[in-house]
Protein backbone atom coordinates (compact mmCIF):
# COMPACT_ATOMS: atom_id res chain seq x y z
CA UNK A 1 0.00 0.00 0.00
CA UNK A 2 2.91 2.08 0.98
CA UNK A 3 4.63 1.95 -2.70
CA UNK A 4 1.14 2.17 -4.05
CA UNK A 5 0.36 5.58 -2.92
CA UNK A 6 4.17 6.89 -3.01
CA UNK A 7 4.15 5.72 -6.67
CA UNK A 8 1.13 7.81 -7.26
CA UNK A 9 2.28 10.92 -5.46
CA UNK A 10 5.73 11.34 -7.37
CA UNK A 11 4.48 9.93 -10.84
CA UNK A 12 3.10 13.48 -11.27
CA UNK A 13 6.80 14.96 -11.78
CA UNK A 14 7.25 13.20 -15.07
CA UNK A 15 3.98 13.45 -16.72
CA UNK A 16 3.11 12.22 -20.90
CA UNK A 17 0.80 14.38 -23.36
CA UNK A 18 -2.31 15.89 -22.70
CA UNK A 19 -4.46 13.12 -24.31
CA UNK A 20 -3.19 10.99 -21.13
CA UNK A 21 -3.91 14.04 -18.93
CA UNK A 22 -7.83 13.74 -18.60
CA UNK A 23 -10.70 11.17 -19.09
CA UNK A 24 -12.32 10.89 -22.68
CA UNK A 25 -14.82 8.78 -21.95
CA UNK A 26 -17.28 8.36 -18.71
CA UNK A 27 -15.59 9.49 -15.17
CA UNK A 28 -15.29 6.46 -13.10
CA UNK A 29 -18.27 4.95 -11.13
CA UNK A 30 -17.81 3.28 -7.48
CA UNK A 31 -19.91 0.81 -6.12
CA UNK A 32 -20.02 -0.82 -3.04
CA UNK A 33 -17.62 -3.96 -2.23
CA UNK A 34 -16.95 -6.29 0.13
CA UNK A 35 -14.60 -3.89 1.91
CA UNK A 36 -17.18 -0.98 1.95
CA UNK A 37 -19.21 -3.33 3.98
CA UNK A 38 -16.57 -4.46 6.72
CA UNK A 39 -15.55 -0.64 7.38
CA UNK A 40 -19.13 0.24 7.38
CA UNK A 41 -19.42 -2.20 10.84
CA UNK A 42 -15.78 -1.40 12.24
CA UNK A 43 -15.11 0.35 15.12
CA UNK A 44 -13.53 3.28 13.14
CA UNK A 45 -16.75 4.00 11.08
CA UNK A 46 -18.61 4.32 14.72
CA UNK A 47 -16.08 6.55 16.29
CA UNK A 48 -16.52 8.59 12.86
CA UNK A 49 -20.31 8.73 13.04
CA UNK A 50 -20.56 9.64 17.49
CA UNK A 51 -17.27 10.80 18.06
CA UNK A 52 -14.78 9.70 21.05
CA UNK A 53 -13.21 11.13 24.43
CA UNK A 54 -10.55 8.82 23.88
CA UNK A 55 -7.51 10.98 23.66
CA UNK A 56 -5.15 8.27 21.71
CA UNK A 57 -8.55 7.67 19.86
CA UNK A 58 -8.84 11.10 18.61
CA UNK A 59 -5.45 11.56 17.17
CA UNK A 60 -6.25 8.28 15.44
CA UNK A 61 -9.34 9.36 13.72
CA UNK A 62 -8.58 13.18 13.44
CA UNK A 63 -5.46 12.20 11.88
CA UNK A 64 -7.62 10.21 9.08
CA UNK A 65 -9.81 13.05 8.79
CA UNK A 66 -7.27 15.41 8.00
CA UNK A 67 -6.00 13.15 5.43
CA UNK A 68 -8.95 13.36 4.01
CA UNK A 69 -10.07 17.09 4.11
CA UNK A 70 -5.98 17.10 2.65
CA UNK A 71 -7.08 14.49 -0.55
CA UNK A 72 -10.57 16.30 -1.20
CA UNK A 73 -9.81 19.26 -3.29
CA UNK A 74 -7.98 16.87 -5.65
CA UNK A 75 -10.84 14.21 -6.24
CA UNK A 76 -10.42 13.83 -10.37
CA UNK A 77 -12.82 12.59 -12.77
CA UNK A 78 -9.54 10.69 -14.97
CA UNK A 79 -9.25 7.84 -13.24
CA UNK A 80 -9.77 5.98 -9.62
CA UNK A 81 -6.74 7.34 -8.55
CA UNK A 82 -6.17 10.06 -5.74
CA UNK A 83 -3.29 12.36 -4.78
CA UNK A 84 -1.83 12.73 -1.37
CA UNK A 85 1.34 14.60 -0.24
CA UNK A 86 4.05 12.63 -0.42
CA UNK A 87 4.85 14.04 2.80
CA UNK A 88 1.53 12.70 4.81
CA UNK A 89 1.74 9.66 2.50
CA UNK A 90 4.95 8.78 4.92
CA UNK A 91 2.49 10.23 7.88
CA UNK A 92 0.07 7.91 7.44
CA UNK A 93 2.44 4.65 6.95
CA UNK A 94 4.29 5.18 9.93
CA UNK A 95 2.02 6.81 12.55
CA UNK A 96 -1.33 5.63 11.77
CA UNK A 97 -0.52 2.15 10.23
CA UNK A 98 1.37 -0.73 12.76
CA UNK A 99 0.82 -4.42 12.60
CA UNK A 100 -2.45 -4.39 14.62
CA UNK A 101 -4.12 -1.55 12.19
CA UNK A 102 -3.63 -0.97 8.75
CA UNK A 103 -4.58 2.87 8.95
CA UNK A 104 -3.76 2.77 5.20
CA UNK A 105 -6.21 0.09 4.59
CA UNK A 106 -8.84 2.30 6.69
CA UNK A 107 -8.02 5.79 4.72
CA UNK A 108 -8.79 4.26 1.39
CA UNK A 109 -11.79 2.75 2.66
CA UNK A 110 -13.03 6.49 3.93
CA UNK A 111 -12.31 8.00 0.22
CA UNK A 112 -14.26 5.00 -1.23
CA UNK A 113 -17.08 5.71 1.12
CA UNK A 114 -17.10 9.67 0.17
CA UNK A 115 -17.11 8.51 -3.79
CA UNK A 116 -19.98 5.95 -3.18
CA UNK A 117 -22.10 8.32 -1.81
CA UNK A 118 -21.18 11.36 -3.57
CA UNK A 119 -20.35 13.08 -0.49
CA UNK A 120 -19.06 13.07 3.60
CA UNK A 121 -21.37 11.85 5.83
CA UNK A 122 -22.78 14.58 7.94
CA UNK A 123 -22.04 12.38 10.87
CA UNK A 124 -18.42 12.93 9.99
CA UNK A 125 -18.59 16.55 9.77
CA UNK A 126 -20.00 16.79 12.61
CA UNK A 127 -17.48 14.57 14.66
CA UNK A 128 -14.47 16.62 12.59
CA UNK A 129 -16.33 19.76 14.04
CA UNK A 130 -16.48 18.58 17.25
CA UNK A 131 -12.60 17.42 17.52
CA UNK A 132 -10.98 20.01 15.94
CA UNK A 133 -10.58 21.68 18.73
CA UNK A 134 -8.05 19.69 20.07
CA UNK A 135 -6.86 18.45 16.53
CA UNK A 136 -6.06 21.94 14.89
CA UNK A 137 -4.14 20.50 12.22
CA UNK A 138 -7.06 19.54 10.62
CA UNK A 139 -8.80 21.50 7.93
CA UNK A 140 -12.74 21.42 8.12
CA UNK A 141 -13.43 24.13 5.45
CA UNK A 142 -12.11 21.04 2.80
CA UNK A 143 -14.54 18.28 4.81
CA UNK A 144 -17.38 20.69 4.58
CA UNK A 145 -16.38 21.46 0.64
CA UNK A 146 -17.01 16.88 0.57
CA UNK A 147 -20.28 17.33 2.81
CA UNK A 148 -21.21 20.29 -0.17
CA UNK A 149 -21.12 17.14 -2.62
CA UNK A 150 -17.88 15.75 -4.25
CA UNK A 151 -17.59 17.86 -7.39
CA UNK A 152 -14.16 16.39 -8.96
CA UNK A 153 -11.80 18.79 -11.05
CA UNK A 154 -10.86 17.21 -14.88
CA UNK A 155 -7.29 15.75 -13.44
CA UNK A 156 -5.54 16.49 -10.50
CA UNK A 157 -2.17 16.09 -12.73
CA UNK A 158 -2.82 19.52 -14.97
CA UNK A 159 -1.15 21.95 -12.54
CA UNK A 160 0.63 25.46 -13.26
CA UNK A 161 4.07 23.84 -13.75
CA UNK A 162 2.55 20.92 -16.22
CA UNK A 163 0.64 23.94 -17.81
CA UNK A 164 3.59 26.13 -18.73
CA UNK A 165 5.62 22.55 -19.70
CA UNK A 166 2.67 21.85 -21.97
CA UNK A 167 2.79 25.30 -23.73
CA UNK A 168 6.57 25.15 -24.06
CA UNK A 169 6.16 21.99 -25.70
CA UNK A 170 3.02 22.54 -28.05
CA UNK A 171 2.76 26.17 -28.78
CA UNK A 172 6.44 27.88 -28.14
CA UNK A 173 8.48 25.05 -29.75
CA UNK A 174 5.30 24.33 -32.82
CA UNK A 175 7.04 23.42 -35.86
CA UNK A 176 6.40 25.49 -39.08
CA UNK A 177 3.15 23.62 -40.13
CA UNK A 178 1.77 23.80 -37.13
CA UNK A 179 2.64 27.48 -35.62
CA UNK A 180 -0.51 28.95 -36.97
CA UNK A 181 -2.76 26.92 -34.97
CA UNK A 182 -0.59 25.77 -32.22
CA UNK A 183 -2.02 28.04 -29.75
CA UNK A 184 -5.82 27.49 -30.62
CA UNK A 185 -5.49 24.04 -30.20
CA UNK A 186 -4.06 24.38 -26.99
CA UNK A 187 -6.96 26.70 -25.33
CA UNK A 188 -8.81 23.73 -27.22
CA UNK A 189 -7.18 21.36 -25.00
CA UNK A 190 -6.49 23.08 -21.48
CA UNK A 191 -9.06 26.13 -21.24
CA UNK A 192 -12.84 25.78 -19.78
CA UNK A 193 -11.13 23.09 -17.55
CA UNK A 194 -12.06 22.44 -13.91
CA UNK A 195 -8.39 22.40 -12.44
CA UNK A 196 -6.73 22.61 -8.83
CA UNK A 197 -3.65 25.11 -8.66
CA UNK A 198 -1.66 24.87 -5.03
CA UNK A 199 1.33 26.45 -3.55
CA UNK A 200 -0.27 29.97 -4.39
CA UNK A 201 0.34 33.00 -2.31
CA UNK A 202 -2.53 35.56 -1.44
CA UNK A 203 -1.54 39.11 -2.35
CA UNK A 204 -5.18 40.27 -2.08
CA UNK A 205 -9.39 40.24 -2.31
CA UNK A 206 -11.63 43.26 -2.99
CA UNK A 207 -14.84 43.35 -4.55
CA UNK A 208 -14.37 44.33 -8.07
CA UNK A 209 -17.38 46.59 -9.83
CA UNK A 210 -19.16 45.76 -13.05
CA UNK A 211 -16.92 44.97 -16.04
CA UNK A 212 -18.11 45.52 -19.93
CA UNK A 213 -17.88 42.33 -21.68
CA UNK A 214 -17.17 43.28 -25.41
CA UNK A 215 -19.35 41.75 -28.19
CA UNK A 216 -19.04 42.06 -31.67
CA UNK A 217 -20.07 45.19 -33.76
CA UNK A 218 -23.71 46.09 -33.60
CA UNK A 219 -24.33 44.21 -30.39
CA UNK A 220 -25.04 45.30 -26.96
CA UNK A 221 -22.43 45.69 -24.89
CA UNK A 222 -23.19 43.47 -21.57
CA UNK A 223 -22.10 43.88 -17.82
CA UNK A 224 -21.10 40.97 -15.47
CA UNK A 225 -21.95 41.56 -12.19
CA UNK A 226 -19.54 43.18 -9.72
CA UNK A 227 -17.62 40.03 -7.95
CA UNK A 228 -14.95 39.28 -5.16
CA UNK A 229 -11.76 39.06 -6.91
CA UNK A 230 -8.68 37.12 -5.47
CA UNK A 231 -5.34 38.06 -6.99
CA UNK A 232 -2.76 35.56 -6.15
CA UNK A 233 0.81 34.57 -7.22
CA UNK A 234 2.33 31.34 -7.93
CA UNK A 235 6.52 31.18 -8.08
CA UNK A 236 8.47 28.20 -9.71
CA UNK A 237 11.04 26.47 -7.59
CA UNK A 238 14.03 28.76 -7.38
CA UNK A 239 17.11 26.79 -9.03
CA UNK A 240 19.63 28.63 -7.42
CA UNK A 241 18.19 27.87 -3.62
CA UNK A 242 20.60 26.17 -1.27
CA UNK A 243 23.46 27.42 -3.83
CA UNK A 244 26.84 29.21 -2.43
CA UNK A 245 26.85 33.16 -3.93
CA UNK A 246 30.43 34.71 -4.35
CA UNK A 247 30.40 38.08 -2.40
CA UNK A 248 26.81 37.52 -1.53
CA UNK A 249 25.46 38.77 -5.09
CA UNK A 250 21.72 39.07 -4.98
CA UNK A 251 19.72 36.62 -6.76
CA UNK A 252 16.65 37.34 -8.44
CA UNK A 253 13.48 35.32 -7.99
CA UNK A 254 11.84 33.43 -10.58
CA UNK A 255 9.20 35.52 -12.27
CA UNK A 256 5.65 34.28 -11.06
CA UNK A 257 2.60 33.76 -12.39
CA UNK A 258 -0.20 35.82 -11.55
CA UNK A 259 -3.69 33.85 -10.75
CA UNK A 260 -6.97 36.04 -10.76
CA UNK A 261 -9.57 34.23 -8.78
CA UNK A 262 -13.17 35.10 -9.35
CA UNK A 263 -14.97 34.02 -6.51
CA UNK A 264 -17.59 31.53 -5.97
CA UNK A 265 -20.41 33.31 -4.14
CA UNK A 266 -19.87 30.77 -1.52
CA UNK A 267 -16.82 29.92 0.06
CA UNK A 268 -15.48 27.31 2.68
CA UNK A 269 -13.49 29.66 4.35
CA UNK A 270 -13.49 33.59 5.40
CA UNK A 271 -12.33 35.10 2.70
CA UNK A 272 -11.73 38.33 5.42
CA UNK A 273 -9.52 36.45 7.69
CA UNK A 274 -7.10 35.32 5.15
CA UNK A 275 -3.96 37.41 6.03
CA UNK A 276 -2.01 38.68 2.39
CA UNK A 277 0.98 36.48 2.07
CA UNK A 278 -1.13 33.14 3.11
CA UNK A 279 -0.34 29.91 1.09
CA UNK A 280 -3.63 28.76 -0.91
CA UNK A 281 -4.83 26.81 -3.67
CA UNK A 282 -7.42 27.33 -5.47
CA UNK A 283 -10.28 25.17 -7.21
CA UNK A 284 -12.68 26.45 -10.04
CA UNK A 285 -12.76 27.03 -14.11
CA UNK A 286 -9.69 27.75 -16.11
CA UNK A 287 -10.96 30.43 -18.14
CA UNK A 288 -8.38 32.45 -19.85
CA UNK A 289 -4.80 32.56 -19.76
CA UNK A 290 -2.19 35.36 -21.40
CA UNK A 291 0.62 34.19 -24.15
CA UNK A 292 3.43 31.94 -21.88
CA UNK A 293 0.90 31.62 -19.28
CA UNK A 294 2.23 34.71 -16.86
CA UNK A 295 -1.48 35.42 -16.38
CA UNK A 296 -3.92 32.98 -15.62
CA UNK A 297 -7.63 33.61 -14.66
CA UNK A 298 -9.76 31.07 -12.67
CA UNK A 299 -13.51 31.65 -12.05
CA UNK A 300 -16.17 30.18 -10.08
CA UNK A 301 -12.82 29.91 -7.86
CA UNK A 302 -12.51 28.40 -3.92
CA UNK A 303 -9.82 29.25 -1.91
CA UNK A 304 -8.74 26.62 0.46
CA UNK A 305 -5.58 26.38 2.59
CA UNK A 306 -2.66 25.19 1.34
CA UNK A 307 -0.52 23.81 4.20
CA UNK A 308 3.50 22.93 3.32
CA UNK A 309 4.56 19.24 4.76
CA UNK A 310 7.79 19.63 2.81
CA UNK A 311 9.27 18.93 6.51
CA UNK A 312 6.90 16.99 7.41
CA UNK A 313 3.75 16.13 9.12
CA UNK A 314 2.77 15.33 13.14
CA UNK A 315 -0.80 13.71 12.83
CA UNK A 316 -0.10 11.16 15.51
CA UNK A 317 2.17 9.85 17.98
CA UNK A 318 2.29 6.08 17.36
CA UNK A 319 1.99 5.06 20.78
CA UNK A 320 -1.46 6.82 20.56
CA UNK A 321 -2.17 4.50 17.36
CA UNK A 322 -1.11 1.66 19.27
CA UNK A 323 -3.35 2.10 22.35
CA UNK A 324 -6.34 3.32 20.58
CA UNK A 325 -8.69 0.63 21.09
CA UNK A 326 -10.24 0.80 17.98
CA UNK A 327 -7.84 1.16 16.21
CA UNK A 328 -7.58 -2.68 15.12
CA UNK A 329 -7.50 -4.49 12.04
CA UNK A 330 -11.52 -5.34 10.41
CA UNK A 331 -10.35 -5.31 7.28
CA UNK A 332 -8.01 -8.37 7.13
CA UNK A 333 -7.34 -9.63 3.86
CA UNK A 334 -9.18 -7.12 1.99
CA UNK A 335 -6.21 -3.94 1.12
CA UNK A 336 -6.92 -2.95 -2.25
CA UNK A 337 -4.34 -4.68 -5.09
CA UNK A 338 -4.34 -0.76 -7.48
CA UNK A 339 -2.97 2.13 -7.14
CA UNK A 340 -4.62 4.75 -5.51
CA UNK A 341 -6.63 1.92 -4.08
CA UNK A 342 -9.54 1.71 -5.85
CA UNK A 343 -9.01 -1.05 -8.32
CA UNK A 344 -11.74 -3.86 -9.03
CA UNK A 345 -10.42 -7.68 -8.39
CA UNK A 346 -10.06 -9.21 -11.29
């Protein structure tokens, strides 16, 4: 399970073309098997629908939670497959998972149950309410975004770096034949996408008035309707971090890309207490982007927070896991055989 999910998590740095990147036929349907049913009696699933006061308990099942509130904004309609951090991917095998419970087993068996039914169980919610007071890691604006309904974005794998990659490739470096239509194809391909951008930063929201939409000669000009406006800013990785400077020369950040967010009219979190400089993602439509995609313009957008595990992640002490008493394996025999974990037996 371990490889399974690690495999998934850093396959997206070396990605193929875009007809890989999304689904052309039917998203994928999940129905209910043998190990929906087993979780569905475990002692897990009942601390998730009543809650505990078991302190090793709740690090236990608020550490699953936030696992999942961390996979939610990244459901896909490509495949079965799911994305988690690399970083809480090692979380989860080694402070949540020891030989008497597979917490791996019992994550995968939570994102199956969200998929079945299309959404969290409001039992859930309510337990993730009621710990996160003493589990503040956890993010409950993403499980309330699942308890909204599970609205999946095209592919989890077309992110801002894979965008600019993917214009390098098939509009910058077009051969002669196909310059002239190289970058029409491409809005063909990428634009009016439902996509997930993270690692943003927030430089700021305001309500923006009424803005003239332009139409072609002898028709009425329209109005949208003023709308909350997020401007944020993505950076690529800096390749001359860590690096030794002679006579401490400056160096000059990577150019960013700028990310205008038009607002959803509702939101999962406050957009007022989101200090500027915050790390965010954002999920909506890919609307419109400018020529080498240094402007990029999202709408129908949600801003969620985007927390950095690059140095790790505390969800659990495994001692906790280990005296937890539900925290016990129900599940033998049945760990999913794909990757990402939702593979049929064949």
């Amino acid at each position: 399970m371990r490889s399974a999910f690690l495999a998934l998590a850093l396959g997206l740095l070396s990605l193929p073309a875009s007809a890989q990147l999304f689904n052309q036929g039917a998203p994928p349907v999940f129905k209910e098997e043998e190990l929906d049913k087993r979780f569905a009696k475990s002692k897990v699933h009942q601390v998730l629908l009543k809650g505990t006061n078991d302190p090793n308990c709740v690090q236990v099942v608020g550490g699953l939670l936030t696992l999942l509130g961390e996979t939610a904004p990244y459901f896909h309609k490509r495949d079965e497959n799911f994305y988690l951090d690399p970083m809480l991917v090692q979380a989860l095998n080694t402070q949540l998972t020891n030989q008497r419970f597979p917490g791996s087993t019992y994550f995968v068996a939570m994102v199956r149950r969200v998929l079945i039914d299309r959404k969290l169980p409001q039992d859930w919610l309510d337990t993730a309410t009621a710990l996160s007071p003493y589990y503040p890691v956890m993010d409950v604006a993403k499980l309330r975004l699942l308890a909204d309904g599970v609205k999946p974005v095209d592919s989890f794998m077309l992110n801002l770096p894979l965008l600019r990659e993917r214009y390098v490739t098939e509009v910058v470096r077009a051969n002669s034949t196909a310059a002239s239509t190289a970058d029409a194809m491409f809005r063909d391909t990428y634009v009016d996408r439902e996509v997930v951008f993270g690692g943003l930063e927030f430089i700021d929201a305001a309500l923006e008035k009424k803005k003239k939409i332009k139409k072609k000669r002898g028709a009425p000009v329209a109005e949208e309707p003023p709308a909350m406006i997020a401007r944020l800013v993505w950076y690529p990785p800096n390749p001359n971090t860590g690096q030794f400077q002679a006579f401490a020369m400056p160096v000059e950040k990577p150019k960013g890309v700028t990310i205008t967010a038009r607002l959803a009219e509702k939101q999962f979190v406050n957009i007022d207490q989101i200090p500027k400089g915050t790390r965010l993602l954002v999920r909506g439509r890919l609307w419109e982007y400018k020529k080498g995609i240094t402007d990029v313009e999202v709408r129908e957008a949600l801003l969620f927070q985007d927390r950095d595990w690059s140095q790790g992640a505390l969800l659990a002490d495994p001692n906790a896991t280990a005296a937890c008493p539900v925290a016990y394996n129900e599940l033998t025999g049945m760990a999913p055989s794909q990757p990402g974990g939702f593979g049929h037996r064949r």
